[in-house]
C-alpha atoms as a PDB file:
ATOM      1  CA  UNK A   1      -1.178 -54.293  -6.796  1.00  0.00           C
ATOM      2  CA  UNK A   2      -1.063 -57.077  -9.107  1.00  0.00           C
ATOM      3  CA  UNK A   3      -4.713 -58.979  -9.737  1.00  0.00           C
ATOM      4  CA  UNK A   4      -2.922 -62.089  -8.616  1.00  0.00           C
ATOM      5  CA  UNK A   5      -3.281 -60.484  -5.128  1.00  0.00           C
ATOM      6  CA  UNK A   6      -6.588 -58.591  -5.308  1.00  0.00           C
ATOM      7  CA  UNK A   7      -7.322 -61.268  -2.820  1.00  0.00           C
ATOM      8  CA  UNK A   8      -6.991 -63.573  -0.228  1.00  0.00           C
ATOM      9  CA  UNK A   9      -3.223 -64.630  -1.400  1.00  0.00           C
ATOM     10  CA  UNK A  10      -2.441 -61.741  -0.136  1.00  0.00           C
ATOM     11  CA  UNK A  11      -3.609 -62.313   3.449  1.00  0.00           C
ATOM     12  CA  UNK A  12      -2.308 -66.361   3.183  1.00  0.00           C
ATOM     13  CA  UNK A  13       1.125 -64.526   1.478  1.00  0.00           C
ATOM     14  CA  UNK A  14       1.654 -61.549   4.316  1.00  0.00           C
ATOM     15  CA  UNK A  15       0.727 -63.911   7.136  1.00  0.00           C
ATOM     16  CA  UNK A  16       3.707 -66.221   6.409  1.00  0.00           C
ATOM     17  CA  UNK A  17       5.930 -63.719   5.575  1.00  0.00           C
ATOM     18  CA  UNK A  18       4.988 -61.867   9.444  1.00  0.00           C
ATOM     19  CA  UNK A  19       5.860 -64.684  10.743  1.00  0.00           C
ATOM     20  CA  UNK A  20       9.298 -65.919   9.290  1.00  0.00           C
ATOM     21  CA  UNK A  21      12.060 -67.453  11.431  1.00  0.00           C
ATOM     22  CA  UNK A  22      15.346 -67.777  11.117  1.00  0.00           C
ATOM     23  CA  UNK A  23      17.121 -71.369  10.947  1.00  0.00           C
ATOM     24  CA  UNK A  24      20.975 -71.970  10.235  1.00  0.00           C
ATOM     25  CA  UNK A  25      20.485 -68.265   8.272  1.00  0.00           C
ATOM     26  CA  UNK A  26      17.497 -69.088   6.372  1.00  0.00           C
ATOM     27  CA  UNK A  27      14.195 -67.444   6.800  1.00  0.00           C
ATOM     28  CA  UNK A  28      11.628 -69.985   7.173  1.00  0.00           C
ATOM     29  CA  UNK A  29       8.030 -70.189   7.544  1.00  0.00           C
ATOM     30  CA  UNK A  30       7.271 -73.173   9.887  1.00  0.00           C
ATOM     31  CA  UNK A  31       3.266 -72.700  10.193  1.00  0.00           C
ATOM     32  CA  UNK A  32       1.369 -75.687   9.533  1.00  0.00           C
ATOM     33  CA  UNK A  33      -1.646 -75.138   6.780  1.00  0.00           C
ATOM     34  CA  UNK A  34      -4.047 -75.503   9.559  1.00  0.00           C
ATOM     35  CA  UNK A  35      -2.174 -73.015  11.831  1.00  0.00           C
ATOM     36  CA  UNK A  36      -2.177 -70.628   9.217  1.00  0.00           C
ATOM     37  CA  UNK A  37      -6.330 -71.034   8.553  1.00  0.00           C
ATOM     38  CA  UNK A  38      -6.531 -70.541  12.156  1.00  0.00           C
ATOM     39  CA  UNK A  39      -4.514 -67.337  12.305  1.00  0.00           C
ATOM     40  CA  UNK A  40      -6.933 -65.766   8.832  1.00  0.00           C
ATOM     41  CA  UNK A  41     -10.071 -67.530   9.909  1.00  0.00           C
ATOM     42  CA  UNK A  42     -10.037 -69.170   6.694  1.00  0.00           C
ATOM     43  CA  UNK A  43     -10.445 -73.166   6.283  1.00  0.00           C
ATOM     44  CA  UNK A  44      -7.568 -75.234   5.994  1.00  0.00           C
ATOM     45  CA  UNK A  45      -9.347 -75.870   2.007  1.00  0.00           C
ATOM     46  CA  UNK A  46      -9.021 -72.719   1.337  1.00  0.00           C
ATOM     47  CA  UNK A  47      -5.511 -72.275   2.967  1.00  0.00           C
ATOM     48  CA  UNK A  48      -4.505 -75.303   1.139  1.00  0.00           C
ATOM     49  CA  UNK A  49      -5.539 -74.154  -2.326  1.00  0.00           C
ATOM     50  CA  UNK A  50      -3.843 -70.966  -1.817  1.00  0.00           C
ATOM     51  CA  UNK A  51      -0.516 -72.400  -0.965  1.00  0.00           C
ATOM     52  CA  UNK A  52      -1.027 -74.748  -3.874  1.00  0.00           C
ATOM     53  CA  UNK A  53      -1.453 -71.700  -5.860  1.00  0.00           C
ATOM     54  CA  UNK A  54       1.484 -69.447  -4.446  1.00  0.00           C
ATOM     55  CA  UNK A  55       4.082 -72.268  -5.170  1.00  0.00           C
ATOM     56  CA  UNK A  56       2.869 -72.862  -8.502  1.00  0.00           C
ATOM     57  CA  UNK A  57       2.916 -69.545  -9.414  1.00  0.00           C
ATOM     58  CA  UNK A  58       6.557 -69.378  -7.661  1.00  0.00           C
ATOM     59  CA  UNK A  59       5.884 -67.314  -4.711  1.00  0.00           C
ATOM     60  CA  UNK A  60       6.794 -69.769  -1.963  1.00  0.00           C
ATOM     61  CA  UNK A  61       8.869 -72.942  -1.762  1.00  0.00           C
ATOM     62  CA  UNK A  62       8.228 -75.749   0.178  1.00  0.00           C
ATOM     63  CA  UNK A  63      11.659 -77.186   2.373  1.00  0.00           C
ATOM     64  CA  UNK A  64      10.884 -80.244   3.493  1.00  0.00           C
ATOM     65  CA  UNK A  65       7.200 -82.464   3.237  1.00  0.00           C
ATOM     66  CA  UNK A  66       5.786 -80.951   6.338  1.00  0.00           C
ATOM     67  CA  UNK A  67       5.475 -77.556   6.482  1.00  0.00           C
ATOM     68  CA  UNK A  68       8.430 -75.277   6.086  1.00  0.00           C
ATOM     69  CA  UNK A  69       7.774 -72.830   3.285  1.00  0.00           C
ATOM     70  CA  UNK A  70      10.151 -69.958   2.137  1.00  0.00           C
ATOM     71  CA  UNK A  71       9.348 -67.087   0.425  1.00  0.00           C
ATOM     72  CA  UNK A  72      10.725 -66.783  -3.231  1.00  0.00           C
ATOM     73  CA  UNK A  73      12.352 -63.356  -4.322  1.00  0.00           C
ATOM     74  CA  UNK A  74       9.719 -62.988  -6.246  1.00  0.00           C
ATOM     75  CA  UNK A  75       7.348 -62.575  -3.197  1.00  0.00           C
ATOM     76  CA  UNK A  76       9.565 -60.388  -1.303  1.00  0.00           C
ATOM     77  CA  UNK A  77       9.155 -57.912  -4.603  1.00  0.00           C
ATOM     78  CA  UNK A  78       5.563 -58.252  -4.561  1.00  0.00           C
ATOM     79  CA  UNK A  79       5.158 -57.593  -0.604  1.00  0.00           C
ATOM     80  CA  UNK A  80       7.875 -55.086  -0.698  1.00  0.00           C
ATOM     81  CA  UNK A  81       6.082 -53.229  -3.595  1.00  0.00           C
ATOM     82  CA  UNK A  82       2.197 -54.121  -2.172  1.00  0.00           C
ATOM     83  CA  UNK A  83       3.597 -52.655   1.093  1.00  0.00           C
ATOM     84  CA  UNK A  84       5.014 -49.681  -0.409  1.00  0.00           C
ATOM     85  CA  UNK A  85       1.678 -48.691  -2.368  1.00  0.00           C
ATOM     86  CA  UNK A  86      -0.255 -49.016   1.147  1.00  0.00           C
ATOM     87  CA  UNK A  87       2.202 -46.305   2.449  1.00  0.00           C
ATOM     88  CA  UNK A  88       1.742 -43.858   0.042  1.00  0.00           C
ATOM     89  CA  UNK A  89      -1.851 -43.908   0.011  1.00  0.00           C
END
């Protein structure tokens, strides 16, 4: 696992990505920052910060101003190879 996600952007990273939708074929995530703090027990600080990092870092993508986040290829990789590493072990 990458030290990028030695952490909690792992927790803020899997929790969207559990909870994807669907919308005109899209995956979506359409949890609100506070929703999301809620869900991990973190605060919505903390939750904010992460997201800020994740996007910078080009992990998610924001769709619109409120809320709807995607995740990037480059997160399905990381999840798809964090996941795989937890199965082996």
């Amino acid at each position: 696992m990458s030290d990028f996600f030695m952490n909690d952007k792992y927790r803020v990273l899997e929790c969207m990505a559990k909870r994807q939708i669907s919308v005109s074929n899209e995956l979506i995530i359409k949890l609100s920052q506070q929703e999301i703090a809620d869900i991990l027990n973190f605060t919505k600080t903390k939750v904010n910060t992460i997201i800020g990092e994740l996007k910078q870092n080009g992990y998610i993508a924001q769709r619109s101003s409120r809320g709807k986040y995607v995740l990037t290829e480059k997160a399905k990789a990381e999840l798809t190879k964090i996941n795989s590493k937890e199965a082996a072990q």
